[in-house]
Every structure is written in C-alpha cells, then in structure tokens.
N, C-alpha and C. Protein backbone atom coordinates (compact mmCIF):
# COMPACT_ATOMS: atom_id res chain seq x y z
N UNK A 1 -33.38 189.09 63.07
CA UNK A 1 -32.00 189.15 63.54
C UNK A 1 -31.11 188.33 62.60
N UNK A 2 -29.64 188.86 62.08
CA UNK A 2 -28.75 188.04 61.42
C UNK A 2 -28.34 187.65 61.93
N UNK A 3 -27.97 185.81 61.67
CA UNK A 3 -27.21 185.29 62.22
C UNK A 3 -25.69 184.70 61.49
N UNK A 4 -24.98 184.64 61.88
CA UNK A 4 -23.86 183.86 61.24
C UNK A 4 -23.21 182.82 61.98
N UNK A 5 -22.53 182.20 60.73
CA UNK A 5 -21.23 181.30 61.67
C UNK A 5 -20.25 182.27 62.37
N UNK A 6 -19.57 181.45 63.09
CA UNK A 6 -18.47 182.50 63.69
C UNK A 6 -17.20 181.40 63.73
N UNK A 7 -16.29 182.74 63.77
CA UNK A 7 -14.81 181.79 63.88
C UNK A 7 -14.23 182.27 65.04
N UNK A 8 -13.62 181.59 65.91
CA UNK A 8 -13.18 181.54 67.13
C UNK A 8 -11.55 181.73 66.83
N UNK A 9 -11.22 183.00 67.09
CA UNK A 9 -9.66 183.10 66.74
C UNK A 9 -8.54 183.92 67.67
N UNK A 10 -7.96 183.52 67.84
CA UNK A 10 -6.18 184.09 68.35
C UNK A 10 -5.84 185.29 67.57
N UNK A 11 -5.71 186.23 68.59
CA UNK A 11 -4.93 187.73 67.81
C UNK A 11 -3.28 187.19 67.94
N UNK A 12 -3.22 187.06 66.56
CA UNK A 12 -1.28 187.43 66.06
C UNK A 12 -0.58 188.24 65.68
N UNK A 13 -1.52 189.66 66.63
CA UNK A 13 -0.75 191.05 66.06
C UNK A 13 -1.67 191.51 64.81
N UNK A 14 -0.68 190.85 63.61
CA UNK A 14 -1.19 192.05 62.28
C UNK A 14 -2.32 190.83 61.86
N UNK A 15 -2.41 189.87 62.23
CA UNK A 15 -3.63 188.96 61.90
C UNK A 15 -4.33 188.44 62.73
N UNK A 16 -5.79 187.63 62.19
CA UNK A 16 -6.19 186.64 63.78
C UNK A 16 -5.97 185.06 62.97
N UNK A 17 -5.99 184.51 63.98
CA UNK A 17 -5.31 182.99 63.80
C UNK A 17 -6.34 182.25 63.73
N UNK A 18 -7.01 181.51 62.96
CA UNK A 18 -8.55 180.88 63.06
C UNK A 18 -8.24 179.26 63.94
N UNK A 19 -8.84 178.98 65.01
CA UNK A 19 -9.02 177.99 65.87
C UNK A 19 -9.67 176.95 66.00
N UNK A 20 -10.97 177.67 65.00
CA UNK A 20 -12.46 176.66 65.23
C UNK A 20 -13.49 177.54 64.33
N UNK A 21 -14.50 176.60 63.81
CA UNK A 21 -15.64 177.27 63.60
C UNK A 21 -17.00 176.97 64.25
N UNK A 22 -17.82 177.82 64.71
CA UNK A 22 -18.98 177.07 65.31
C UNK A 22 -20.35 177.25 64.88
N UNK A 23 -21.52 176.86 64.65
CA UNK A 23 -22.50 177.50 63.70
C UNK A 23 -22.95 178.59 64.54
N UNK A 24 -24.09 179.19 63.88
CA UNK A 24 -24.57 180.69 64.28
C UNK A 24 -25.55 179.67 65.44
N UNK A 25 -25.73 180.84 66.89
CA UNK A 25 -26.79 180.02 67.67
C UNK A 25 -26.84 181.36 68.44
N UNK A 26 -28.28 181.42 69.19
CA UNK A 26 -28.68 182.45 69.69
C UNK A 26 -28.69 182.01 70.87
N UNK A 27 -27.72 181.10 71.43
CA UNK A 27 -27.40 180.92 73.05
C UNK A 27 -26.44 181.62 73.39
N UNK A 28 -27.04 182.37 74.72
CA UNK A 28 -26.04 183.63 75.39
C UNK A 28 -24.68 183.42 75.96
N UNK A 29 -24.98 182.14 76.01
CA UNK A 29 -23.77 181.50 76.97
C UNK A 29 -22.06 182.46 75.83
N UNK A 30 -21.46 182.17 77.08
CA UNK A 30 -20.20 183.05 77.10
C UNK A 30 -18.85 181.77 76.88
N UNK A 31 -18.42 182.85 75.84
CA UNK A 31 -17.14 181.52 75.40
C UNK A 31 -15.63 182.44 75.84
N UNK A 32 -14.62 182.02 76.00
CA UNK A 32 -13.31 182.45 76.02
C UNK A 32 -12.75 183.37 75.30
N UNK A 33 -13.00 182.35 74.20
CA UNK A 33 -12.59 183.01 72.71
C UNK A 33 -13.18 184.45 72.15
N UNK A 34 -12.25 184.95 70.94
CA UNK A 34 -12.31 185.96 70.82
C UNK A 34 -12.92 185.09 69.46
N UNK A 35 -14.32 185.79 68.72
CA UNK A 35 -15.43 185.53 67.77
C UNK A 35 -15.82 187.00 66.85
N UNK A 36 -15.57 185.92 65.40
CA UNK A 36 -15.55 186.98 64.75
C UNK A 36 -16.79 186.28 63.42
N UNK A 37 -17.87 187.32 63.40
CA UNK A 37 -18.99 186.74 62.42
C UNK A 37 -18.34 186.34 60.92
N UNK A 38 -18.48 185.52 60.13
CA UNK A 38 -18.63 185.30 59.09
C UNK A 38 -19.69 185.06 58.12
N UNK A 39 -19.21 185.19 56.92
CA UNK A 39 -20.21 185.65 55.91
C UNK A 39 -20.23 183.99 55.16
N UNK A 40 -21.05 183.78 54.37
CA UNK A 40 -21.54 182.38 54.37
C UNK A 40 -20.44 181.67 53.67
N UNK A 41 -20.28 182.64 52.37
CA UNK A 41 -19.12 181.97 52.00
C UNK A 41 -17.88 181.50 52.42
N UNK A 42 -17.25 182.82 53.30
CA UNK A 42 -16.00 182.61 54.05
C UNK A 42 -16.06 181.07 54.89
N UNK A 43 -17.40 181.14 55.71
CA UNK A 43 -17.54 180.41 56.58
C UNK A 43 -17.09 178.96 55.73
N UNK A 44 -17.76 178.41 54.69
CA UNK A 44 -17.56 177.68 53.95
C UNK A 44 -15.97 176.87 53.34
N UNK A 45 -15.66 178.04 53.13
CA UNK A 45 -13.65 178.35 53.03
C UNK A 45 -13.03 177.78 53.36
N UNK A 46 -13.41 178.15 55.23
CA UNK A 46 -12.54 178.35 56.58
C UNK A 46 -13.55 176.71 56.71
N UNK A 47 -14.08 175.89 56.60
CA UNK A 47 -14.89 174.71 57.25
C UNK A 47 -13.90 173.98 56.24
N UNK A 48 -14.15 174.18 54.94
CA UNK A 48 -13.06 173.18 53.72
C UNK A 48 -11.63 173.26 54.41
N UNK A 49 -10.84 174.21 54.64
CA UNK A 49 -9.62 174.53 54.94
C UNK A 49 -9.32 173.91 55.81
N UNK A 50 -10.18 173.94 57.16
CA UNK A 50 -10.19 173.26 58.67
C UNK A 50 -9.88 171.51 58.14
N UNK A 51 -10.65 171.12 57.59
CA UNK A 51 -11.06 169.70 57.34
C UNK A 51 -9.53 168.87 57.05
N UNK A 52 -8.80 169.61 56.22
CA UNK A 52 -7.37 169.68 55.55
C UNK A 52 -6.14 169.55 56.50
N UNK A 53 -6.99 170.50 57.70
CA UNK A 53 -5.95 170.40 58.53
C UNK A 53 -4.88 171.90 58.08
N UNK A 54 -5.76 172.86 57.67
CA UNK A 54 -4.85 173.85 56.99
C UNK A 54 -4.95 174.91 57.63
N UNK A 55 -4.05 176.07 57.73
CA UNK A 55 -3.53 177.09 58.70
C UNK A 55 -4.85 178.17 57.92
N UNK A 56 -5.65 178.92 58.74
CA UNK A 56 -5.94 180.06 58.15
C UNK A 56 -5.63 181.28 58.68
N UNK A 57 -5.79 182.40 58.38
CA UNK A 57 -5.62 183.55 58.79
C UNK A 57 -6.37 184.55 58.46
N UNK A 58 -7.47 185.51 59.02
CA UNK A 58 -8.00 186.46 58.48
C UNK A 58 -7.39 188.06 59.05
N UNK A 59 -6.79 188.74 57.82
CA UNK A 59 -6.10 189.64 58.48
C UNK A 59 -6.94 191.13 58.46
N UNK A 60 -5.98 192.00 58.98
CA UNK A 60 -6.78 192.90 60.06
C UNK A 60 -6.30 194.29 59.45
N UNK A 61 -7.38 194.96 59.81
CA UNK A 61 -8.28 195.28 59.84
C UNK A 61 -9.98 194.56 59.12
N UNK A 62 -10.69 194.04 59.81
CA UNK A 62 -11.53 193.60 59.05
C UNK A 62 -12.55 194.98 58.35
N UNK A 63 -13.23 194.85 57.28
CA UNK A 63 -13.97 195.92 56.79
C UNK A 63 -15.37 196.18 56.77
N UNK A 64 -15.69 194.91 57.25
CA UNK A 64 -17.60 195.25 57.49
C UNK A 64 -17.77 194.03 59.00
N UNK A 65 -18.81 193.60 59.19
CA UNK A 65 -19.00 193.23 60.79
C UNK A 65 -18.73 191.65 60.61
N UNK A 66 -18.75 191.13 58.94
CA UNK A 66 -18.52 189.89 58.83
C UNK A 66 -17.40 189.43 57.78
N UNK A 67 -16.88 188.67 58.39
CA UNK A 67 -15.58 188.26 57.47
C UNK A 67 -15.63 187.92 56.13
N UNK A 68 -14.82 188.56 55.29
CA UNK A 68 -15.29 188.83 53.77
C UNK A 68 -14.29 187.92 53.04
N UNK A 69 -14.40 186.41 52.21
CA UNK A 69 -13.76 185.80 51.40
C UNK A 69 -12.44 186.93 51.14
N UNK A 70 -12.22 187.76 50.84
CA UNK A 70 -10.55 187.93 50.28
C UNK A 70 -9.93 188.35 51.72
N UNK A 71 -10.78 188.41 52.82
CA UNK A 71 -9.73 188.54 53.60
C UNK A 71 -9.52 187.62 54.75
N UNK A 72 -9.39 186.30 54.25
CA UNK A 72 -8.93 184.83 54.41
C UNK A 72 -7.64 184.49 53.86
N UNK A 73 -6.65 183.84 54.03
CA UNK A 73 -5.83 183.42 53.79
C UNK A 73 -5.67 182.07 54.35
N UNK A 74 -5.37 181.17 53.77
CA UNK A 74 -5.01 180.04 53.99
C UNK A 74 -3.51 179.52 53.48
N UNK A 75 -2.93 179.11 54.46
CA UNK A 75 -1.72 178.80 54.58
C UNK A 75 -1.27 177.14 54.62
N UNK A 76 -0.21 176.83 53.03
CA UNK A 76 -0.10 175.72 52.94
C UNK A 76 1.68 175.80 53.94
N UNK A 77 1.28 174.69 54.71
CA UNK A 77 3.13 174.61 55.39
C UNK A 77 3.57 173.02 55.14
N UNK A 78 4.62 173.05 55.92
CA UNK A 78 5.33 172.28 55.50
C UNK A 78 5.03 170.73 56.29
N UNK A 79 3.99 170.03 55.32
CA UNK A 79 3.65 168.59 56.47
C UNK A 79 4.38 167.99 57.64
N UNK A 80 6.08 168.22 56.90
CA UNK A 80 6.97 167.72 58.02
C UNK A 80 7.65 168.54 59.31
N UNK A 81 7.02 169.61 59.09
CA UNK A 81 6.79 170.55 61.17
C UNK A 81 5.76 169.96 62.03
N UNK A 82 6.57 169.67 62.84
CA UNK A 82 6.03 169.35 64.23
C UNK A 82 4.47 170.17 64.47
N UNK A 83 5.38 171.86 64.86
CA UNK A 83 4.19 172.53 65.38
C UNK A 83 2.68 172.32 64.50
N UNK A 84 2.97 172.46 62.45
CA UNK A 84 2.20 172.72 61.93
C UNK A 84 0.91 170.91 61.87
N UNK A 85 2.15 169.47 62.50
CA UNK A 85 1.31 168.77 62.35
C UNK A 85 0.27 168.53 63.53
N UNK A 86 0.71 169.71 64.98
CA UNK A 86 0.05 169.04 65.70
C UNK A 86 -1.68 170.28 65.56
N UNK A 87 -1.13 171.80 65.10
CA UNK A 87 -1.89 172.32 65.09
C UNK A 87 -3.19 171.73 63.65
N UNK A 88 -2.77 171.07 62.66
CA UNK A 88 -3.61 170.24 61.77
C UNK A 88 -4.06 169.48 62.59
N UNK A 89 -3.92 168.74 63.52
CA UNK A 89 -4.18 167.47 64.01
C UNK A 89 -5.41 168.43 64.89
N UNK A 90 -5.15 169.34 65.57
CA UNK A 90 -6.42 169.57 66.56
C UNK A 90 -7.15 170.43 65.89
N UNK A 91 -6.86 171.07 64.61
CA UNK A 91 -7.84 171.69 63.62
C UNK A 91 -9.03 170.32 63.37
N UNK A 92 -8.64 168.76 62.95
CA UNK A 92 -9.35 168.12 62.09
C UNK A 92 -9.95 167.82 63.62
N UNK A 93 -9.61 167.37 64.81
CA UNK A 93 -10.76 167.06 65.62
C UNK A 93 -11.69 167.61 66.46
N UNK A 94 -11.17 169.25 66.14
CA UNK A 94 -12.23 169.97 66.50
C UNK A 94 -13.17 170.01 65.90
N UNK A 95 -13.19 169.81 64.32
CA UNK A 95 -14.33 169.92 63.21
C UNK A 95 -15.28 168.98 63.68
N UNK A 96 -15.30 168.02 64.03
CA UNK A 96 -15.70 166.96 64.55
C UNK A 96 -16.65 167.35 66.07
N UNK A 97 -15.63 167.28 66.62
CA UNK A 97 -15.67 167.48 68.24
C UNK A 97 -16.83 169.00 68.65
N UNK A 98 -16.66 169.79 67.76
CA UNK A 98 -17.01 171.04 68.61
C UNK A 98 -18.48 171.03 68.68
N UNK A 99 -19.33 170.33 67.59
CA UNK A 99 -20.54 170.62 67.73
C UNK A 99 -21.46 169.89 68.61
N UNK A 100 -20.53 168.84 69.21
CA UNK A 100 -21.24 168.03 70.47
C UNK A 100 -20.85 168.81 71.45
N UNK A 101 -19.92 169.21 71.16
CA UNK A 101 -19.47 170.08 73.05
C UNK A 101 -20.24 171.34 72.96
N UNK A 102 -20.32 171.72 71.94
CA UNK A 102 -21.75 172.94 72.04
C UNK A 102 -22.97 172.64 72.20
N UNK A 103 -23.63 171.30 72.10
CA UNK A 103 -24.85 171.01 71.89
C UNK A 103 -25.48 170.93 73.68
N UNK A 104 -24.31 170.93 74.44
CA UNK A 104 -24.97 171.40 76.18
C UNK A 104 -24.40 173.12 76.16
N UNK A 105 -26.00 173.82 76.21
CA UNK A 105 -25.93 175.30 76.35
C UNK A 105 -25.77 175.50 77.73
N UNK A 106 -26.09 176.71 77.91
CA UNK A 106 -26.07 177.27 79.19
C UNK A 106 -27.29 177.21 80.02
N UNK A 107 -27.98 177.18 78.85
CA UNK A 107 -29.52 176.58 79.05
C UNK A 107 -29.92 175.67 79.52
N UNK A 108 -29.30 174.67 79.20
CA UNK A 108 -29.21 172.86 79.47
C UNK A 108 -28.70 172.98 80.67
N UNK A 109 -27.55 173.44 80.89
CA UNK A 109 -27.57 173.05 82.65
C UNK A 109 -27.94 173.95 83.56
N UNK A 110 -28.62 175.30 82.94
CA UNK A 110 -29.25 175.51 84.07
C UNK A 110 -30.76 174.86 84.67
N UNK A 111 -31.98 174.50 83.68
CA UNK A 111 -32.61 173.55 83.68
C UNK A 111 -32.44 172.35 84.73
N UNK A 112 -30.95 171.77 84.03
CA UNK A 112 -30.78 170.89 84.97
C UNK A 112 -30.34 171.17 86.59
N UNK A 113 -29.89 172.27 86.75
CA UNK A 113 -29.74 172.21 88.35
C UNK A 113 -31.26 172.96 88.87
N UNK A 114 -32.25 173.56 87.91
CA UNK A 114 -33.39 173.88 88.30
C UNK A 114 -33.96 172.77 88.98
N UNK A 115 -34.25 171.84 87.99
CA UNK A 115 -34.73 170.34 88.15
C UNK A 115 -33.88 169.54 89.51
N UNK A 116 -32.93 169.55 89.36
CA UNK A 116 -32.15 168.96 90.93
C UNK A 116 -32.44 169.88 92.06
N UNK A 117 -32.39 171.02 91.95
CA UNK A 117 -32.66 172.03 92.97
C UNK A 117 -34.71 171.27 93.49
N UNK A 118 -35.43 171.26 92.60
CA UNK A 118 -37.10 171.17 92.74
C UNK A 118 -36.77 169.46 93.23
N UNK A 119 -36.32 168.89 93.11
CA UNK A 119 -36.19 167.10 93.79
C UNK A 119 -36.00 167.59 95.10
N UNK A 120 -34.48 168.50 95.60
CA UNK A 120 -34.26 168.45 96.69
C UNK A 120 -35.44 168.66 97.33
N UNK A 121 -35.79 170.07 96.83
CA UNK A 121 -36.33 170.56 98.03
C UNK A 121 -37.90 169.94 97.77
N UNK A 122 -38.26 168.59 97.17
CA UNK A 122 -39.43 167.92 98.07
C UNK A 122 -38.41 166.39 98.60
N UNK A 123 -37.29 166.88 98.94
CA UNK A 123 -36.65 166.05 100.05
C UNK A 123 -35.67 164.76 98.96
N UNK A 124 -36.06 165.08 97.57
CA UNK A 124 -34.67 163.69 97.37
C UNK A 124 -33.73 164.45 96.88
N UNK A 125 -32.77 164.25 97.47
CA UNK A 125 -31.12 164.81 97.50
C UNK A 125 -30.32 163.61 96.67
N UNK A 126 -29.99 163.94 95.36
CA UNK A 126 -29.78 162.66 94.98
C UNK A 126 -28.16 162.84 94.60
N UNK A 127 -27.44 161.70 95.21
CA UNK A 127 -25.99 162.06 95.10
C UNK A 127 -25.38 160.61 94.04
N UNK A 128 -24.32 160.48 93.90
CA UNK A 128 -24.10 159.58 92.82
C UNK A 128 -23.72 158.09 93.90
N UNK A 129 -23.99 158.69 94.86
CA UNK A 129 -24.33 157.42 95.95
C UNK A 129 -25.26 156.40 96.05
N UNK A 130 -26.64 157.62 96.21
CA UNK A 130 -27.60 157.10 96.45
C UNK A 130 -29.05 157.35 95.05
N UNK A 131 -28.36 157.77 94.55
CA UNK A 131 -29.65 158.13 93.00
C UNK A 131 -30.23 156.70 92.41
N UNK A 132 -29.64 155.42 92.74
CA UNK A 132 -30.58 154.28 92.50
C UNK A 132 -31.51 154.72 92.97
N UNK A 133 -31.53 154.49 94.56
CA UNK A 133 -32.29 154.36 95.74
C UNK A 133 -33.48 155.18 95.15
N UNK A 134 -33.12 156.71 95.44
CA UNK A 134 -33.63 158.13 94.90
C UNK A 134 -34.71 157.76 93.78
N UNK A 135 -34.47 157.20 92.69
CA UNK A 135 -34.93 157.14 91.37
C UNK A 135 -35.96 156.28 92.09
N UNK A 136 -35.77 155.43 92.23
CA UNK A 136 -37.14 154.24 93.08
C UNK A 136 -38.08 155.04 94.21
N UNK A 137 -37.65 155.78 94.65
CA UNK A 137 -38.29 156.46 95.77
C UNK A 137 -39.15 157.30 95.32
N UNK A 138 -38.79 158.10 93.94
CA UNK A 138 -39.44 158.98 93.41
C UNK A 138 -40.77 158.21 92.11
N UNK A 139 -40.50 157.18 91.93
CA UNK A 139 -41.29 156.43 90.80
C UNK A 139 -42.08 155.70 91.76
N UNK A 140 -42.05 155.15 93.15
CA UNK A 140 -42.62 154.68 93.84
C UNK A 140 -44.26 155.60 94.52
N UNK A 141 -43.72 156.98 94.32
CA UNK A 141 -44.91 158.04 94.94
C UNK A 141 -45.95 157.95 93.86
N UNK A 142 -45.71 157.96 92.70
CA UNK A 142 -46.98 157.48 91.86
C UNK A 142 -47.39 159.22 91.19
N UNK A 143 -45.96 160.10 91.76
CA UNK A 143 -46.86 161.52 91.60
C UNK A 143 -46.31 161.66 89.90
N UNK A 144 -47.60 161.67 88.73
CA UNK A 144 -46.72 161.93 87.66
C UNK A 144 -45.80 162.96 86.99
N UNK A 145 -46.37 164.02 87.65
CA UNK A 145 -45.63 165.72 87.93
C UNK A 145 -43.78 165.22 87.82
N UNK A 146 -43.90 164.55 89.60
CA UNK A 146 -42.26 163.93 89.72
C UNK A 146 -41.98 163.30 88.90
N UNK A 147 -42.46 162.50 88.40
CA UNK A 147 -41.84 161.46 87.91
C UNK A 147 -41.51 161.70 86.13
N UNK A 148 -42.14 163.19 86.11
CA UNK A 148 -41.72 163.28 84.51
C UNK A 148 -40.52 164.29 84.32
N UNK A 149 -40.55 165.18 86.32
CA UNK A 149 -38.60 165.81 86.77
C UNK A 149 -38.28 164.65 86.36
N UNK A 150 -38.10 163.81 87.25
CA UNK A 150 -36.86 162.87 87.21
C UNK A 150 -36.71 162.26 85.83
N UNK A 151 -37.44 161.83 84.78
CA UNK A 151 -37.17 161.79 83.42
C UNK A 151 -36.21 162.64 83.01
N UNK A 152 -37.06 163.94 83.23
CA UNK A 152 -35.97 165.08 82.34
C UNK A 152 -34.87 165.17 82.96
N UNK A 153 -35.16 164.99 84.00
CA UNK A 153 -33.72 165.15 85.18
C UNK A 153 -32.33 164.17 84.58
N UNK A 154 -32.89 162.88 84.06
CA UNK A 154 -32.22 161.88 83.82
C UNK A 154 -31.78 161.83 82.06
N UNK A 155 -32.00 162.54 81.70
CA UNK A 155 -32.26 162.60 80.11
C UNK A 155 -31.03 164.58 79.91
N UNK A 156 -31.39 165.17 80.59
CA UNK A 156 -30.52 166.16 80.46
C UNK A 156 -29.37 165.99 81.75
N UNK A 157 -28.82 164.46 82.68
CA UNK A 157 -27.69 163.99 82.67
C UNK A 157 -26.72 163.27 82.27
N UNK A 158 -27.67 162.61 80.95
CA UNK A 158 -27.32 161.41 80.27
C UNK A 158 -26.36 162.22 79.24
N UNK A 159 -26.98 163.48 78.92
CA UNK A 159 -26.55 164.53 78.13
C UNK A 159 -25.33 164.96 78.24
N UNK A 160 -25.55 165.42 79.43
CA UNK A 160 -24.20 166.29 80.10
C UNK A 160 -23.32 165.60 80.42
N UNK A 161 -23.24 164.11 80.72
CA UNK A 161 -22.37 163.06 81.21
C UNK A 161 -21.32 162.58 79.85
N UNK A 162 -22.37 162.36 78.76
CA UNK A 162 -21.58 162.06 77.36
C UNK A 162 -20.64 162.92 76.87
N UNK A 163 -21.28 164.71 77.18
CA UNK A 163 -20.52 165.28 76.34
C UNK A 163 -19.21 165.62 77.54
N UNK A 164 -19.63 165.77 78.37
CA UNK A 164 -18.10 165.71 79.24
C UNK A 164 -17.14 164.72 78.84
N UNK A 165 -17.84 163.20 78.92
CA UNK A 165 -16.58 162.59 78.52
C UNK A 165 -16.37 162.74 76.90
N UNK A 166 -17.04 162.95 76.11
CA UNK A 166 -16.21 163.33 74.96
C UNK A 166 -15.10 164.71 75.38
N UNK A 167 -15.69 165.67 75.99
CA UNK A 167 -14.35 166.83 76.23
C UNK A 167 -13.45 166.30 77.04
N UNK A 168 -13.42 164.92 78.26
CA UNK A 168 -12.04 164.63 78.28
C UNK A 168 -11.36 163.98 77.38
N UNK A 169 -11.85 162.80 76.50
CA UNK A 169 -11.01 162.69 75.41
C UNK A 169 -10.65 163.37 74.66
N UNK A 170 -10.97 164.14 74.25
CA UNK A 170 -10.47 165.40 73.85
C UNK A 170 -9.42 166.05 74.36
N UNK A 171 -9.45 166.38 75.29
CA UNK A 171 -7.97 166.89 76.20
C UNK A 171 -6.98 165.58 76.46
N UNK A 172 -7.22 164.44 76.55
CA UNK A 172 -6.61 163.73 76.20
C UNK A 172 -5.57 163.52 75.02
N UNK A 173 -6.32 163.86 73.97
CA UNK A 173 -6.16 163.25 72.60
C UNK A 173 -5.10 164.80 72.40
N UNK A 174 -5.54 165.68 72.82
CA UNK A 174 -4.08 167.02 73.16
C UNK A 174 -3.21 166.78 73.88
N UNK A 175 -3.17 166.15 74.32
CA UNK A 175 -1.77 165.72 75.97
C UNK A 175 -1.13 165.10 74.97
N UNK A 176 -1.59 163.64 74.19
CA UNK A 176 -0.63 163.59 73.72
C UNK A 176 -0.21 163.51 72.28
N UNK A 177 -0.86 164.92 71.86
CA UNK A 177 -0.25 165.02 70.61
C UNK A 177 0.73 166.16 71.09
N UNK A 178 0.66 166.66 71.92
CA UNK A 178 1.58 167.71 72.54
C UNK A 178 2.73 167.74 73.05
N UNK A 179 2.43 165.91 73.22
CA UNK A 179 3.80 165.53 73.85
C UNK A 179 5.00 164.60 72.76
N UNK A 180 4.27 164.99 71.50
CA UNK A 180 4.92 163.97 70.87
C UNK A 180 5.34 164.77 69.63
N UNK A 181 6.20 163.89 69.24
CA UNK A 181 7.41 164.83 68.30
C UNK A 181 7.67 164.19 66.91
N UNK A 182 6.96 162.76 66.46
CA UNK A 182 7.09 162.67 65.30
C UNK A 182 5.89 163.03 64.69
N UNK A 183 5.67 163.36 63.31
CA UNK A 183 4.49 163.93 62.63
C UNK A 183 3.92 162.69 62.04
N UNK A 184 4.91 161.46 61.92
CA UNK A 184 3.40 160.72 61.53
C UNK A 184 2.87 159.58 62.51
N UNK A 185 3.65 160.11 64.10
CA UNK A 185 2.81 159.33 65.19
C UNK A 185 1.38 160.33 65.51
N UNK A 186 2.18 161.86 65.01
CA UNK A 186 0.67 162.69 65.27
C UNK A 186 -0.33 162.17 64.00
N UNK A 187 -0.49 162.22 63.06
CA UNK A 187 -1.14 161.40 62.02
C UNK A 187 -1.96 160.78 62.50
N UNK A 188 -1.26 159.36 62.94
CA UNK A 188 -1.71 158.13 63.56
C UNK A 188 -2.83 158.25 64.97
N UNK A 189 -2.24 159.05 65.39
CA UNK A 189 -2.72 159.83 67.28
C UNK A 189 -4.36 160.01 66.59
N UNK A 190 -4.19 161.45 65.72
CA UNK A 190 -5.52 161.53 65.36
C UNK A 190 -6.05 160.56 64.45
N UNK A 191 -6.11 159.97 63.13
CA UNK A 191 -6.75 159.21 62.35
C UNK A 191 -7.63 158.47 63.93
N UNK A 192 -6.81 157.69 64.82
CA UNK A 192 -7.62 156.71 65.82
C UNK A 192 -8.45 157.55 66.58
N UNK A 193 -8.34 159.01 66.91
CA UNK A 193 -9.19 159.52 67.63
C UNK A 193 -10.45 159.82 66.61
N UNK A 194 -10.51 160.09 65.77
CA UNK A 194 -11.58 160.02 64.77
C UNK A 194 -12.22 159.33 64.55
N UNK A 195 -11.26 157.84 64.26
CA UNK A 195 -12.24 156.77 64.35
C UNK A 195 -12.53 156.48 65.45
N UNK A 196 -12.06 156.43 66.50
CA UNK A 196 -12.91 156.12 67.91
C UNK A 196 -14.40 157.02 67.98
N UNK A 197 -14.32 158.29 67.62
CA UNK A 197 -15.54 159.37 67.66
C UNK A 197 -16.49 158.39 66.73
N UNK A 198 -16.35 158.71 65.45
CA UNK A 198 -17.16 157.93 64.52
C UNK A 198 -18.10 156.69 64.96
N UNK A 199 -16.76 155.61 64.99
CA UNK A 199 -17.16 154.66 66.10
C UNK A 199 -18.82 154.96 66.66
N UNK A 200 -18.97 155.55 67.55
CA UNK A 200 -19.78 155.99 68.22
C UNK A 200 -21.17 156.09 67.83
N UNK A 201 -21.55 156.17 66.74
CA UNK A 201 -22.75 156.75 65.83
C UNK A 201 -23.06 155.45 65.24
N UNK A 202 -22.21 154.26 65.24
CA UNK A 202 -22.87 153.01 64.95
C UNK A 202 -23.01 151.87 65.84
C-alpha cells in the first residue's frame, strides 16, 4: 500500500488553502479536514514553507492522486497584515503541535475505554474521585492479569491527559492571537508559545 504525507486544506474556490501537514499513517480515525496526498517532494516544500510561516496554495484542478511540486504555490505577503501575521503564527505552531495531537489515535482511546469498561465490570468504577482508592484496591488483589489493566490503563491516561492539555493550549494560544491586532505582539504571542512547547522536552 502507498502511503503519503497529506495536507489538510481549505477550498478557496479556484484553489485549496494549505492548513497543516500531517505524516502518512494508516489510522482510520476520521479528521474534519479536507486531505489531499502528497508526493514526497511537495510534501517537503509545503513542511519548509509552513516553518516560515508562509501562505501556500495548491491550485486546482489537481492532475494525478498526489500533489505534484509545480502545482504549489507559495505566497510571500506582506509581514505587516494582521490577517497574514496571525495565519503565520498558527502555521509555525501547528508544525510543532500537530504531531503530538495525532500521536492519540482512535485506537488509543478505544483501548482505553476497553480497559475502563473490563475494571468496571470486575466492580472498580474508577472516577477522578475515587481512582487513588481504586488503584490500591486493584494492586492489593495480587491478581497480575489486573494489575498489568491498570498499568496500561494508567499509561494510555497519562497519554491522553498530556495531549489534551497541549490541545488546550493550543486553543488558547488562538484566542489570543485572534484577538490581537498588533503583528509584533503576534510575533511575541507565538515565539513564547514555542518556547513554552520546547520547554517541555527538557
């Protein structure tokens, strides 16, 4: 099976508007966006371009099933527009951002409510109340079966807990570049959200 990157893009009529790129993955899970395969190079292009903070466009009619280098366009504008600094600004932290918010599939949480579903029903119901308690109750039975759920159980929430709160900062870090109107407080907005991400890895 071929796989590719794909670009996640906005129809603008006689073009599509590139949004994001995400790598090729054979998880079924279902996205919003309208996805269009790319070819290695393009993909490459459109990842340099993104990084820049630069407008692309692949226009339309496309001619084979994957997006072909000449029919990319990248668009230099004018640093000092509003619109163009805030759409740079969430180009550079998606580059960043998107491949942790993809890294919980559809897979991953279904697993995980498999695994919460198999606790309940040998009776621990574990709520964000009582899951100390729960966790002791279940390591206390001595059964190692359970006790290697509740590992995974705890290891694919640790998961899902991080990358949520990275996607609210994220929507955060859009509120208020959205709300703001000079281009080099948007600058500033992102450079710190970047380094706050970064941050993170040391």
């Amino acid at each position: 099976m071929m796989m590719y990157d794909v670009a996640a893009v906005e129809d603008r009529g006689s073009y599509w508007y590139v949004t994001n790129v995400y790598p090729h993955t054979l998880d079924s899970i279902e996205r919003p966006e309208k996805l269009l395969n790319l070819s290695a190079v393009s993909a490459a292009l459109i990842k340099e371009a993104m990084t820049k903070g630069l407008e692309i466009r692949v226009t339309k009619p496309l001619a084979h099933v994957e997006v072909m280098p000449h029919e990319i366009k990248i668009i230099q504008a004018d640093e000092n527009d509003t619109k163009y600094a805030r759409e740079s600004a969430f180009k550079k932290a998606r580059m960043v951002v998107t491949p942790d918010l993809a890294s919980i599939s559809g897979f991953t949480f279904y697993n995980f409510m498999c695994l919460n579903n198999e606790l309940s029903d040998k009776g621990f119901f574990i709520t964000a109340e009582n899951r100390e308690q729960k966790y002791l109750e279940i390591l206390e039975t001595g059964d190692e079966s359970l006790i290697q759920k509740l590992e995974d159980y705890l290891n694919m929430r640790d998961e899902i807990d991080r990358v949520s709160a990275l996607n609210q900062k994220f929507n955060h870090f859009r509120k208020l570049v959205n709300e703001e109107e000079c281009t080099e407080k948007i600058e500033e907005l992102t450079n710190n959200f970047l380094e706050e991400y970064y941050s993170t890895f040391f």
